[in-house]
PDB file of N, CA and C in Angstrom:
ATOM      1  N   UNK A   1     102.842 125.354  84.513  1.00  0.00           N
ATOM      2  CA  UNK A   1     103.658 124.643  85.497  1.00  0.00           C
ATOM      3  C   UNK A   1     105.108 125.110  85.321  1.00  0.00           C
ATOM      4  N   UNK A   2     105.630 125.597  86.075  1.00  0.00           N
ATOM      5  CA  UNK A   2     107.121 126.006  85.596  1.00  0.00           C
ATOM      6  C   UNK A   2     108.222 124.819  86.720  1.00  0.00           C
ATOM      7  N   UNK A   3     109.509 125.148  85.974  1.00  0.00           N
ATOM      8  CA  UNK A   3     110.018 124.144  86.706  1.00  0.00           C
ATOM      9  C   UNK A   3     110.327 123.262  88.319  1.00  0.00           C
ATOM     10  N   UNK A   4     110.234 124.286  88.719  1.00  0.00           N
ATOM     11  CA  UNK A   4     110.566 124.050  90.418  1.00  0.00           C
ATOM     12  C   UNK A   4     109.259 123.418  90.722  1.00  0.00           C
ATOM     13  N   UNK A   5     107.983 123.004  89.761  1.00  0.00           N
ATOM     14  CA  UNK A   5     106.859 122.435  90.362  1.00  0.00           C
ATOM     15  C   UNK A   5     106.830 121.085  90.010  1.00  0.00           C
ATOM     16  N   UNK A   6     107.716 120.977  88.394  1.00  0.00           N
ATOM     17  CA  UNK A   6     107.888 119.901  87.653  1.00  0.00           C
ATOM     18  C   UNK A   6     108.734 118.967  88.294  1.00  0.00           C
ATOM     19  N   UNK A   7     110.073 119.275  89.059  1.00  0.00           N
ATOM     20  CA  UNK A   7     110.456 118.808  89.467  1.00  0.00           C
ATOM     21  C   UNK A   7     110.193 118.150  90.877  1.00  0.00           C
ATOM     22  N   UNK A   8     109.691 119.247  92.332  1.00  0.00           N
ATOM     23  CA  UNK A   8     108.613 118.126  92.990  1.00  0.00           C
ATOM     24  C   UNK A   8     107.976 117.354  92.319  1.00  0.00           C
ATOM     25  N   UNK A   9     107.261 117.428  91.866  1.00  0.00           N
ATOM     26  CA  UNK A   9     106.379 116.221  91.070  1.00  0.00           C
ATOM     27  C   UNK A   9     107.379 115.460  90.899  1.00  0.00           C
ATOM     28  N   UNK A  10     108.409 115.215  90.034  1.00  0.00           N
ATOM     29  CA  UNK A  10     109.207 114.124  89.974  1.00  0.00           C
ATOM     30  C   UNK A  10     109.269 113.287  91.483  1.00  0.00           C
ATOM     31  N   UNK A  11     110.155 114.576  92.003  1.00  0.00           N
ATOM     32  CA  UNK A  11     110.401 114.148  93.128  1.00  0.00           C
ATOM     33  C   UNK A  11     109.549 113.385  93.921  1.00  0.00           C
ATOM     34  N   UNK A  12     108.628 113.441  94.175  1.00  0.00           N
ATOM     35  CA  UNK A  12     107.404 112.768  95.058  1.00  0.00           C
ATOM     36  C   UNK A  12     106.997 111.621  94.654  1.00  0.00           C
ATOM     37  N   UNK A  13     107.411 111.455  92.975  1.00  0.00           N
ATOM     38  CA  UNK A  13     106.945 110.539  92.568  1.00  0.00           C
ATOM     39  C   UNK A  13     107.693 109.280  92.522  1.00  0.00           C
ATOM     40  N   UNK A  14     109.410 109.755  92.583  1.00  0.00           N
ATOM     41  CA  UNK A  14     110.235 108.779  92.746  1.00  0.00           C
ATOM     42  C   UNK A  14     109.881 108.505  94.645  1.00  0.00           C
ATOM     43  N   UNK A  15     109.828 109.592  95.111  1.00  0.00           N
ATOM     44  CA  UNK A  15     109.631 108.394  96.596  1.00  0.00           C
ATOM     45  C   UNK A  15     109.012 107.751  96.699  1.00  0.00           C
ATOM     46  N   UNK A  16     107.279 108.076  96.504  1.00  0.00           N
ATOM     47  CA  UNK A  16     106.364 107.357  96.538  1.00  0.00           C
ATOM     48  C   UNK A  16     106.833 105.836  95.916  1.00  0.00           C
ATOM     49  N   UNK A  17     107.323 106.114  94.960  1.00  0.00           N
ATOM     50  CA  UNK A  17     107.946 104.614  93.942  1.00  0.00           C
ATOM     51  C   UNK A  17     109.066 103.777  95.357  1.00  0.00           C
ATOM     52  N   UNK A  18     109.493 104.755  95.394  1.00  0.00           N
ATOM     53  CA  UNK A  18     110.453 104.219  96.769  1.00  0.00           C
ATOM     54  C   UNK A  18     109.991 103.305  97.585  1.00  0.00           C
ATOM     55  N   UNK A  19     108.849 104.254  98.410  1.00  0.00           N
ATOM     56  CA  UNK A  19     108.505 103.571  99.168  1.00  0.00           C
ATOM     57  C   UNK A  19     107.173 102.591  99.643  1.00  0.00           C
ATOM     58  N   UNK A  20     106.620 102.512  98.162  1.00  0.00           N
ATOM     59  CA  UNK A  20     105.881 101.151  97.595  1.00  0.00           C
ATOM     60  C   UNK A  20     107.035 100.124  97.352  1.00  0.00           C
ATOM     61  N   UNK A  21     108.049 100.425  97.143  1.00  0.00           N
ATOM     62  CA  UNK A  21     109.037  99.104  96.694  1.00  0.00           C
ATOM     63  C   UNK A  21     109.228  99.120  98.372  1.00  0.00           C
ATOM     64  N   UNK A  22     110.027  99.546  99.426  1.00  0.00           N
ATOM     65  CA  UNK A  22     109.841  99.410 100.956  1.00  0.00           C
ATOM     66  C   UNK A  22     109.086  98.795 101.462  1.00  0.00           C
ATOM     67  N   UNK A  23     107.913  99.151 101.459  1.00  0.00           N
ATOM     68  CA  UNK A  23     106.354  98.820 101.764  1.00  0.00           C
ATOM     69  C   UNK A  23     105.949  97.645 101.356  1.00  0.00           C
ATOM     70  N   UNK A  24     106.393  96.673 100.312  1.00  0.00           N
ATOM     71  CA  UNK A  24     105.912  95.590  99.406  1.00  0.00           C
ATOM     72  C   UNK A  24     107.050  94.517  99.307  1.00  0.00           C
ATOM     73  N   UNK A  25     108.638  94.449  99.951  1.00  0.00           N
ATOM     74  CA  UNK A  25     109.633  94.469  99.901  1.00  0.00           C
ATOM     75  C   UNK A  25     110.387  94.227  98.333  1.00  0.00           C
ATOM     76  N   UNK A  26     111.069  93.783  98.132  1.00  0.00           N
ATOM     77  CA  UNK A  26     111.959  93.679  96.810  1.00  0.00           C
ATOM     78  C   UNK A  26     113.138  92.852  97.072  1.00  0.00           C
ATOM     79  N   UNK A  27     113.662  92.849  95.500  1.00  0.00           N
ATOM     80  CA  UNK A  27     114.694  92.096  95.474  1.00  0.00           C
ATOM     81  C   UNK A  27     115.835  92.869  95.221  1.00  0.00           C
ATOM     82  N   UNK A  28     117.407  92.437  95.800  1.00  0.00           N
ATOM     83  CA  UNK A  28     117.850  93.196  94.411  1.00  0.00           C
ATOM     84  C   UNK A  28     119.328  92.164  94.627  1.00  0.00           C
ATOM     85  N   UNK A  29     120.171  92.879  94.100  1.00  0.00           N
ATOM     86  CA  UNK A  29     121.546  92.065  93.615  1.00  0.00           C
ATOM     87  C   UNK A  29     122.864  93.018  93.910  1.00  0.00           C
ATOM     88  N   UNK A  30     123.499  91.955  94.771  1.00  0.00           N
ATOM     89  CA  UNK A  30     124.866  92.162  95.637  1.00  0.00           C
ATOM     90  C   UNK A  30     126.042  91.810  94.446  1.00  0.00           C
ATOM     91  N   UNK A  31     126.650  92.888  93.871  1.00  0.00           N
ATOM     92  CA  UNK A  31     128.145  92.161  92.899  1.00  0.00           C
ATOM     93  C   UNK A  31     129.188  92.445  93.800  1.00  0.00           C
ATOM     94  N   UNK A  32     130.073  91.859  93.661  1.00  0.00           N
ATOM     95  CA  UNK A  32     131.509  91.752  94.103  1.00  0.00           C
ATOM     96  C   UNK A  32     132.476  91.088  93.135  1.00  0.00           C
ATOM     97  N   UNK A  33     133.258  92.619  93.150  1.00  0.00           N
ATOM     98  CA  UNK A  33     134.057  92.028  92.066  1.00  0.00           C
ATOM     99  C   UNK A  33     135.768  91.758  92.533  1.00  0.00           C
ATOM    100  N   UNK A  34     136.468  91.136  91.743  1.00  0.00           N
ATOM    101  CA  UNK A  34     138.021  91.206  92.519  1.00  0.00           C
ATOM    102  C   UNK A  34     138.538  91.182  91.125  1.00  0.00           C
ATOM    103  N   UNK A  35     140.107  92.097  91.552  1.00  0.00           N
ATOM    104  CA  UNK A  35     140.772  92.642  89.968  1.00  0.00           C
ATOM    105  C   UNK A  35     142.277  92.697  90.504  1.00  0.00           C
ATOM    106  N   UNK A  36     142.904  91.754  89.450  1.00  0.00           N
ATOM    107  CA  UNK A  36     144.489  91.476  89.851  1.00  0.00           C
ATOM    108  C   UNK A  36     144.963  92.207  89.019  1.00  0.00           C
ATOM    109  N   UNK A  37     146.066  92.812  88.669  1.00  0.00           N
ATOM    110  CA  UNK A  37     147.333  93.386  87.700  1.00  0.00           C
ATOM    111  C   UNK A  37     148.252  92.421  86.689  1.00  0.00           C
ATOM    112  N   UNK A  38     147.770  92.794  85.655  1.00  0.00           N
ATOM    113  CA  UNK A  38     148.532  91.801  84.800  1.00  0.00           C
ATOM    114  C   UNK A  38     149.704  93.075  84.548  1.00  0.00           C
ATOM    115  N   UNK A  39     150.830  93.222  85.367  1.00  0.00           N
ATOM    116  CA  UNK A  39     152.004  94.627  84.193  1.00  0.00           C
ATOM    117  C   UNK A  39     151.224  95.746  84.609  1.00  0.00           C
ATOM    118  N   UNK A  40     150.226  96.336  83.703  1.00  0.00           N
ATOM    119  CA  UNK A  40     149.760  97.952  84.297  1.00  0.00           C
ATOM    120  C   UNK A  40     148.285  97.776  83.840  1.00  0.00           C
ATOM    121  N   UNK A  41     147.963  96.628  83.636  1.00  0.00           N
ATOM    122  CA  UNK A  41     146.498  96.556  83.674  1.00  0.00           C
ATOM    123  C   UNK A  41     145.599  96.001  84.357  1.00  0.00           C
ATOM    124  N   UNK A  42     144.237  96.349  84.856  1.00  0.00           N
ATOM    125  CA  UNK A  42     143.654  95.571  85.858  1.00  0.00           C
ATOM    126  C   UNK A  42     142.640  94.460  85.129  1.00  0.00           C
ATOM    127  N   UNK A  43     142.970  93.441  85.907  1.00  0.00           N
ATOM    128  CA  UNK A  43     141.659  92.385  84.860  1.00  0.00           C
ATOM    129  C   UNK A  43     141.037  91.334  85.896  1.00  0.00           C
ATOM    130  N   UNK A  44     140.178  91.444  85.306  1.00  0.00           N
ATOM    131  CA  UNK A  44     138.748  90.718  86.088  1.00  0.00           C
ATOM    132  C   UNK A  44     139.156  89.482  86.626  1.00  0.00           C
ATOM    133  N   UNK A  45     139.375  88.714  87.980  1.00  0.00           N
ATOM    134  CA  UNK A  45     139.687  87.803  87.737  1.00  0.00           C
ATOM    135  C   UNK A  45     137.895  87.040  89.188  1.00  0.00           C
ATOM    136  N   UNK A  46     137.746  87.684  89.256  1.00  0.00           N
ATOM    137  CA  UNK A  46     136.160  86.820  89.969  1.00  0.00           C
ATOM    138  C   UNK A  46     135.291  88.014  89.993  1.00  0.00           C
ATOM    139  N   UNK A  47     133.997  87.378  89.553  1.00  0.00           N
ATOM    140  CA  UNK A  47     132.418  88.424  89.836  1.00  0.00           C
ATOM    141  C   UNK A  47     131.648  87.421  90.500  1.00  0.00           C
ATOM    142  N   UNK A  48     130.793  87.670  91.746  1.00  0.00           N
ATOM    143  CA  UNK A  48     130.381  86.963  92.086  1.00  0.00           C
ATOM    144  C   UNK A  48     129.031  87.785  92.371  1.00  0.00           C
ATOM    145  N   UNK A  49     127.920  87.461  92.387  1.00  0.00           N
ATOM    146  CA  UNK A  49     126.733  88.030  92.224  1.00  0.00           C
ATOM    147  C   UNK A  49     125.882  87.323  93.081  1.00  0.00           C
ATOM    148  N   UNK A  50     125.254  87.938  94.025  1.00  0.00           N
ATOM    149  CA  UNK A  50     124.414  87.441  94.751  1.00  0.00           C
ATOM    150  C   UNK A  50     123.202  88.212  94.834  1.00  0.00           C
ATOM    151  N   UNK A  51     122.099  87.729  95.014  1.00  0.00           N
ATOM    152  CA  UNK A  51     120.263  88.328  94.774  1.00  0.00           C
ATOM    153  C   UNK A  51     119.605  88.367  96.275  1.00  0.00           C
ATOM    154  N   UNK A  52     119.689  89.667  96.814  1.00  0.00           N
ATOM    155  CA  UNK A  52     118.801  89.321  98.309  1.00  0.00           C
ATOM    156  C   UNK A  52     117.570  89.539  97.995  1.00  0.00           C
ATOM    157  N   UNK A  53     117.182  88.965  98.973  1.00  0.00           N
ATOM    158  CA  UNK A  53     115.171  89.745  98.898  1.00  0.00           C
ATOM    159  C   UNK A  53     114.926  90.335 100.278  1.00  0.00           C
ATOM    160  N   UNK A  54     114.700  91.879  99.860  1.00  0.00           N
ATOM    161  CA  UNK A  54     114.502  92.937 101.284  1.00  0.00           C
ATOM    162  C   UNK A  54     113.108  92.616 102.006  1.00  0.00           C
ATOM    163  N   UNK A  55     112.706  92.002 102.636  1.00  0.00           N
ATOM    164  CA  UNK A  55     111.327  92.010 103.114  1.00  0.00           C
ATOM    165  C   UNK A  55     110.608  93.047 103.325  1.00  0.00           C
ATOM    166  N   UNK A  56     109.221  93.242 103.112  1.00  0.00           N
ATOM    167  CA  UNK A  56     108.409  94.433 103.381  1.00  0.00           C
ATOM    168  C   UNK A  56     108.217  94.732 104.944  1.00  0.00           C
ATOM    169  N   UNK A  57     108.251  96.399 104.741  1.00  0.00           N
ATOM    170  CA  UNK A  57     108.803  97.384 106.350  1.00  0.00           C
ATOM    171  C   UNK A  57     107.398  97.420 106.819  1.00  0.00           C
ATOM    172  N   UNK A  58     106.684  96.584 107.650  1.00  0.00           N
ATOM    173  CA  UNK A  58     105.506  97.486 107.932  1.00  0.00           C
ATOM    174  C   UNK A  58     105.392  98.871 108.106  1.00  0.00           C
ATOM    175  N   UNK A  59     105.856  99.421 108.827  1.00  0.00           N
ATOM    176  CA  UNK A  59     106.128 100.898 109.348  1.00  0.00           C
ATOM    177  C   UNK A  59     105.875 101.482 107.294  1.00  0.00           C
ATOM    178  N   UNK A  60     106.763 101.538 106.336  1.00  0.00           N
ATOM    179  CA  UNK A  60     106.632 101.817 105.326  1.00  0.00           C
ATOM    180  C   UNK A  60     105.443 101.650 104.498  1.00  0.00           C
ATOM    181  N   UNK A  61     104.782 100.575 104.977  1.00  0.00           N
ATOM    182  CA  UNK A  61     103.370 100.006 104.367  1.00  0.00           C
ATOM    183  C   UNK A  61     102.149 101.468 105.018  1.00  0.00           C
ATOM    184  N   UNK A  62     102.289 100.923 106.797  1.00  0.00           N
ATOM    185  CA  UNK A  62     101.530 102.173 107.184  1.00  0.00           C
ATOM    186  C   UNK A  62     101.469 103.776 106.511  1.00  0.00           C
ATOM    187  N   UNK A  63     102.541 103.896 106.340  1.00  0.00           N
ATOM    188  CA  UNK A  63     102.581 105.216 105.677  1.00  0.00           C
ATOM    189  C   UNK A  63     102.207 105.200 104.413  1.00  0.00           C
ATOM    190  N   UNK A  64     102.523 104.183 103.669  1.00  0.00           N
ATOM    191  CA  UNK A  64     101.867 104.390 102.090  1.00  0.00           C
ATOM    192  C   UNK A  64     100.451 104.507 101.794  1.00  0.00           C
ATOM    193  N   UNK A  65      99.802 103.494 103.253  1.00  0.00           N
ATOM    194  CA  UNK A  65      98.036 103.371 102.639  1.00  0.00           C
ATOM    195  C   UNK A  65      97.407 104.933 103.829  1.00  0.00           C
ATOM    196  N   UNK A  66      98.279 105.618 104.785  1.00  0.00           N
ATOM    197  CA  UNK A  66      98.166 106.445 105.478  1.00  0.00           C
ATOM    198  C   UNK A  66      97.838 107.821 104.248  1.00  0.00           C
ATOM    199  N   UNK A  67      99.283 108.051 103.514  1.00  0.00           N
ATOM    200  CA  UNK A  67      99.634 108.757 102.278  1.00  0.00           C
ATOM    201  C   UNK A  67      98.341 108.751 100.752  1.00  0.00           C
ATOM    202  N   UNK A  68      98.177 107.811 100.636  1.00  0.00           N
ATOM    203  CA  UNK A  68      97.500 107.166  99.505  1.00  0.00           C
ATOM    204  C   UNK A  68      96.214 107.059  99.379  1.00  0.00           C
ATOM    205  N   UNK A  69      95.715 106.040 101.113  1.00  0.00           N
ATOM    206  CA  UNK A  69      94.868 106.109 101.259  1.00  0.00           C
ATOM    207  C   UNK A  69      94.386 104.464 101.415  1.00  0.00           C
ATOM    208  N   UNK A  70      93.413 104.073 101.616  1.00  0.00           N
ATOM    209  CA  UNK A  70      92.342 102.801 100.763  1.00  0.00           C
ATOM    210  C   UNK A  70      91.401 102.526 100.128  1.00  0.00           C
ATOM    211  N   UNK A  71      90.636 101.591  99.595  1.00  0.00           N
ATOM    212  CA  UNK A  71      89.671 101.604  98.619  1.00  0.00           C
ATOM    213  C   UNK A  71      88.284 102.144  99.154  1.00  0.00           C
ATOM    214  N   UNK A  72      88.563 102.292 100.363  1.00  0.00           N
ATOM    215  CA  UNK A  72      86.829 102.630 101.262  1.00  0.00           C
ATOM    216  C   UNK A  72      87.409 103.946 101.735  1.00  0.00           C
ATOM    217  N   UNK A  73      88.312 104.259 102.067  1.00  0.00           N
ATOM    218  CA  UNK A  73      88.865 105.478 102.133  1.00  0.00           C
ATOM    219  C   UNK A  73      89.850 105.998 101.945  1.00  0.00           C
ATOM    220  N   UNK A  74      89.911 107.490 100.787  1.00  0.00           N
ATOM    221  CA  UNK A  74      90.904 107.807 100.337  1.00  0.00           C
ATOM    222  C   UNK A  74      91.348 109.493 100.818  1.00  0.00           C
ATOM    223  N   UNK A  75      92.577 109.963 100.586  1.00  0.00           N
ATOM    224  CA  UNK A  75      93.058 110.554 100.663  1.00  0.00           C
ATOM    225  C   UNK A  75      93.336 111.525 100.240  1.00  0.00           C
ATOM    226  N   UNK A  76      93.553 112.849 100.261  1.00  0.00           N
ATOM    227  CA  UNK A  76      94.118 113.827  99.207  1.00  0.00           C
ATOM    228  C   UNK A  76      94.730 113.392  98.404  1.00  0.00           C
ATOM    229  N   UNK A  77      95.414 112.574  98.268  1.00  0.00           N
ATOM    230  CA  UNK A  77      96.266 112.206  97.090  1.00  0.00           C
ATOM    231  C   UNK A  77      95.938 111.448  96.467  1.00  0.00           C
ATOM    232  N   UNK A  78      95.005 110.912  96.928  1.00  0.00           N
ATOM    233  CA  UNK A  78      94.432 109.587  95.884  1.00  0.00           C
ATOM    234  C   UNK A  78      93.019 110.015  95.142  1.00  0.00           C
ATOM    235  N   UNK A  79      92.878 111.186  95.559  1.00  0.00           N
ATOM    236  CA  UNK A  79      91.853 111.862  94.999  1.00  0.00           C
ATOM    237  C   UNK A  79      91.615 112.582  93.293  1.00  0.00           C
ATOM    238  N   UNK A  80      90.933 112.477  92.496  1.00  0.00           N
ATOM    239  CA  UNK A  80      90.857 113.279  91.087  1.00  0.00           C
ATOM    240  C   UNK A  80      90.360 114.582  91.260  1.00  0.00           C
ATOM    241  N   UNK A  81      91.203 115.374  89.976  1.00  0.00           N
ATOM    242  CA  UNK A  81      90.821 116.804  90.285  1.00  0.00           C
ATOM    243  C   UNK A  81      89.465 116.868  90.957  1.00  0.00           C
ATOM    244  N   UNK A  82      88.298 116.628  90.091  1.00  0.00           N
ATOM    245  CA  UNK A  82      86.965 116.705  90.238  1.00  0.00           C
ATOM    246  C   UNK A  82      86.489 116.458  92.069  1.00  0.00           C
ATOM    247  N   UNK A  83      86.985 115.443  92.560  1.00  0.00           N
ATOM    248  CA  UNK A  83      86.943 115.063  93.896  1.00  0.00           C
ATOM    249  C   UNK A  83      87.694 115.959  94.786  1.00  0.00           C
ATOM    250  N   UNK A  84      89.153 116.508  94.507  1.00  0.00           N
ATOM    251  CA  UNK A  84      89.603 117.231  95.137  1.00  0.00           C
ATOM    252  C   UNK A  84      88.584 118.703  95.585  1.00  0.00           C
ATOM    253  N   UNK A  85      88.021 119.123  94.055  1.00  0.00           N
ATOM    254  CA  UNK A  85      87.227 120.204  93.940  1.00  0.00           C
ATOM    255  C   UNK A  85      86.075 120.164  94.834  1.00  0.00           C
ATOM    256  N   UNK A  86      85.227 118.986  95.136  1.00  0.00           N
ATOM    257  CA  UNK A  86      84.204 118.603  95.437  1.00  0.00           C
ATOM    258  C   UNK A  86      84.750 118.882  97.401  1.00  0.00           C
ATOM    259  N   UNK A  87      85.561 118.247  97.681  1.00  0.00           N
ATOM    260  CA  UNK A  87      85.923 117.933  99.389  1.00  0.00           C
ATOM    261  C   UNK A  87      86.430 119.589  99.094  1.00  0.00           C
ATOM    262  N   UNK A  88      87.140 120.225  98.548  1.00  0.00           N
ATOM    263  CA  UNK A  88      87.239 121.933  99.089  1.00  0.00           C
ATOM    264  C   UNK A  88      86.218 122.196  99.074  1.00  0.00           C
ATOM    265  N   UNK A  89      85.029 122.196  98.759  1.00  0.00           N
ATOM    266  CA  UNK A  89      83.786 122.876  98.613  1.00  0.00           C
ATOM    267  C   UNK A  89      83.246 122.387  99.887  1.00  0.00           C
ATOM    268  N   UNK A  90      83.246 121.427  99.749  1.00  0.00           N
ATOM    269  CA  UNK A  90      82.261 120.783 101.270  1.00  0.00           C
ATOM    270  C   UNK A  90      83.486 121.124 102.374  1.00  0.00           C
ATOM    271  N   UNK A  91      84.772 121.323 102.472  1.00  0.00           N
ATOM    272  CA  UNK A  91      85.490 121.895 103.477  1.00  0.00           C
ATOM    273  C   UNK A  91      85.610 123.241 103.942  1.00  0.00           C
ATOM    274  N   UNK A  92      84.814 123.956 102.775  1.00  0.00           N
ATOM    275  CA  UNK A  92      85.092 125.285 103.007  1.00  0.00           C
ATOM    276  C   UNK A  92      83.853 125.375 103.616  1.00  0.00           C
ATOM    277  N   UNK A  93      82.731 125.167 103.060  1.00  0.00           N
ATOM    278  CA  UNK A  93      81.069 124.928 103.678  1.00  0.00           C
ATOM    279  C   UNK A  93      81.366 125.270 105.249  1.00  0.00           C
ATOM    280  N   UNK A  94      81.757 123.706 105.668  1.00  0.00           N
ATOM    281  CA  UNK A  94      81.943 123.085 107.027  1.00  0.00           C
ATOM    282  C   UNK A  94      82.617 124.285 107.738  1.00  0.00           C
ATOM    283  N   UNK A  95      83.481 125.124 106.968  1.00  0.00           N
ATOM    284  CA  UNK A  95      84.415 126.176 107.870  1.00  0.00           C
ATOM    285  C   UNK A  95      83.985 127.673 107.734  1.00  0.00           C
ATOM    286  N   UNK A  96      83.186 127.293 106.637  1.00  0.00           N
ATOM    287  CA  UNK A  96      82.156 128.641 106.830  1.00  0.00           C
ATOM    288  C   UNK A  96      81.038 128.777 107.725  1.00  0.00           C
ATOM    289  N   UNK A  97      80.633 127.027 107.976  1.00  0.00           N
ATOM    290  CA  UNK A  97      79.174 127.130 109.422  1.00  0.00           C
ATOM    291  C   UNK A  97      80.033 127.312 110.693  1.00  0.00           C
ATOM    292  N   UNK A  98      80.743 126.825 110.849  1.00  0.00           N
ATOM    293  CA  UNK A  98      81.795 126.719 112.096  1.00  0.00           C
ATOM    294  C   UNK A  98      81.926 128.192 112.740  1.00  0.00           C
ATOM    295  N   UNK A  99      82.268 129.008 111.454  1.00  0.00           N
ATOM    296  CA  UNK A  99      82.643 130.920 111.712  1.00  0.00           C
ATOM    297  C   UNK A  99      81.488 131.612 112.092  1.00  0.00           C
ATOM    298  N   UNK A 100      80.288 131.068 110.949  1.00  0.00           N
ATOM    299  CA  UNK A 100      79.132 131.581 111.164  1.00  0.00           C
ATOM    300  C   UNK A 100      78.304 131.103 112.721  1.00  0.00           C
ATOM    301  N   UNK A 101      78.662 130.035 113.284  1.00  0.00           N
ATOM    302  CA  UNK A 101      78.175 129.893 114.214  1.00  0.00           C
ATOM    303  C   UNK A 101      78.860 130.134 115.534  1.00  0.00           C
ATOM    304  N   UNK A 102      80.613 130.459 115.409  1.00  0.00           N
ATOM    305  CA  UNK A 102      81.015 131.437 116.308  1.00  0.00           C
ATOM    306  C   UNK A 102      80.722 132.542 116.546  1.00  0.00           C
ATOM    307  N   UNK A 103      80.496 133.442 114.679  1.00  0.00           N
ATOM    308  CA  UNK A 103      80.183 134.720 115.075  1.00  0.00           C
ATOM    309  C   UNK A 103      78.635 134.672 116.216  1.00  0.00           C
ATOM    310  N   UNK A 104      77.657 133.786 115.827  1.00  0.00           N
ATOM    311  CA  UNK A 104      76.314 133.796 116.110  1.00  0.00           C
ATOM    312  C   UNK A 104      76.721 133.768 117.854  1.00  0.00           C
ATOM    313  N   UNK A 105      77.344 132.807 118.412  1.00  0.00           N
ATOM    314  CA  UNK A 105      77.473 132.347 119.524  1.00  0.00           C
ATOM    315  C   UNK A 105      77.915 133.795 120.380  1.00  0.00           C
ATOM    316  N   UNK A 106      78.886 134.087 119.967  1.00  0.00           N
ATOM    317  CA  UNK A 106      79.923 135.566 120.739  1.00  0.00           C
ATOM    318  C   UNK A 106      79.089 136.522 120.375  1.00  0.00           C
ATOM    319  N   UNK A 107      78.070 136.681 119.112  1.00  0.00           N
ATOM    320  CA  UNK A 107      77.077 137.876 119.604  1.00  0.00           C
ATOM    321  C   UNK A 107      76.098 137.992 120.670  1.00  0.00           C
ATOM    322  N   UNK A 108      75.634 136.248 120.116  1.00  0.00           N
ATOM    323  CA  UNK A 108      74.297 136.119 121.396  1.00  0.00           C
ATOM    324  C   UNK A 108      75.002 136.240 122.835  1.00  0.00           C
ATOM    325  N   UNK A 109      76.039 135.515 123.040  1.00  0.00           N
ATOM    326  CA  UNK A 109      76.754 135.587 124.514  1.00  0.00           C
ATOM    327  C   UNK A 109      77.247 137.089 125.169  1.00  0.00           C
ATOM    328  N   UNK A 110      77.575 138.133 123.961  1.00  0.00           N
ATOM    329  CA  UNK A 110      77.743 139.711 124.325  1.00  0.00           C
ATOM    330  C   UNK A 110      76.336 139.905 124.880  1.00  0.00           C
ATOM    331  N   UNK A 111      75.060 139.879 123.853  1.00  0.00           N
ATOM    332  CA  UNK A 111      74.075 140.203 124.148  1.00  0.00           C
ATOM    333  C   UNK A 111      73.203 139.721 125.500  1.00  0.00           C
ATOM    334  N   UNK A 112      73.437 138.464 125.591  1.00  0.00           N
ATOM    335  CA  UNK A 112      72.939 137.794 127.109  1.00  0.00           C
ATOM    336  C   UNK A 112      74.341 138.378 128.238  1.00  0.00           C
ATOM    337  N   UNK A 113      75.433 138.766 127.928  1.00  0.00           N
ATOM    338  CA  UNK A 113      76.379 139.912 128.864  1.00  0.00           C
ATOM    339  C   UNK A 113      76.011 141.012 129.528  1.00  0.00           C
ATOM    340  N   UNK A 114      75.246 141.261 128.255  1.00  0.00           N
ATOM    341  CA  UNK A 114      74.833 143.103 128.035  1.00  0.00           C
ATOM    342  C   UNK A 114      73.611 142.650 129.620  1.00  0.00           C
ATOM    343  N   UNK A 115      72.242 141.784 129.030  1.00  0.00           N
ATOM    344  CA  UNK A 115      71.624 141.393 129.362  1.00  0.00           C
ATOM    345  C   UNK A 115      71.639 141.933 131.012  1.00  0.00           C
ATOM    346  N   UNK A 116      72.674 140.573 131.079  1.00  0.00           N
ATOM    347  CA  UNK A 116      73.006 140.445 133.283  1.00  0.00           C
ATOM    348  C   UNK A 116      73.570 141.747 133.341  1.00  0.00           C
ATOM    349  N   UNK A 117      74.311 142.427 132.803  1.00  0.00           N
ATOM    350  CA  UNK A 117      74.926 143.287 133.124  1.00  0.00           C
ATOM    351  C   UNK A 117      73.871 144.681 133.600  1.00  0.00           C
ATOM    352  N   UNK A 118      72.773 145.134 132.653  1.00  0.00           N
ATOM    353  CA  UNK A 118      71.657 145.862 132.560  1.00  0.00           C
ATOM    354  C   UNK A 118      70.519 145.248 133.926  1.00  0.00           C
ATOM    355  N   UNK A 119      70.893 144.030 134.453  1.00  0.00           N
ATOM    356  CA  UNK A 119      69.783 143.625 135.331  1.00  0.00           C
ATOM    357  C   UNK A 119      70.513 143.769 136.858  1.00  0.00           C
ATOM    358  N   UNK A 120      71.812 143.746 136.593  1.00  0.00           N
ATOM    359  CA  UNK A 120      72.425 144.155 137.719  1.00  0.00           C
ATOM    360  C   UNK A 120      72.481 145.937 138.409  1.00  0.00           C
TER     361      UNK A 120
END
């Protein structure tokens, strides 16, 4: 893993953190402070501290269980190596019948071409 991978990872991981705290809402705390001059120094003369509570964003929720996933259905990301490994295999399958049955289709359809074409 070298760094520039280590650090996405951080990165993704603080949003995600983000925006489960969004998604779930939170609390947090408003200070305000005021500072008079005594001569050439400044000193505290009120802190006043107040605690809001952010309510949860639906819009932020959608995207987290969108992102994440749910318990009946999950997501790339909510997936373990082993599972990840398992859905590429069965994705590649699925996109290997898909090719194989274009190629099949555009031969047989040349050949039924050829066909009318030879009866004309």
């Amino acid at each position: 893993m070298n760094i520039s991978e280590e650090v996405s990872g951080n990165m993704i991981k603080k949003v995600l953190k983000a925006l489960e705290k969004k998604a779930t809402g939170f609390e947090c705390k408003e200070v305000t402070e005021e500072y008079s001059t005594d001569g050439q120094n400044e000193v505290l003369t009120k802190r006043k501290v107040v605690k809001h509570y952010i309510p949860a964003d639906i819009s932020a929720a959608k995207l987290l269980l969108e992102i994440c996933g749910t318990k009946d259905e999950k997501t790339f990301f909510g997936m373990s190596d082993e599972e990840l490994d398992n859905e590429a295999i069965r994705l590649f399958k699925e996109y290997q019948a898909l090719t194989d049955k274009n190629i099949y289709l555009n031969i047989k359809g040349e050949q039924e071409f050829a066909n009318i074409e030879n009866n004309n």
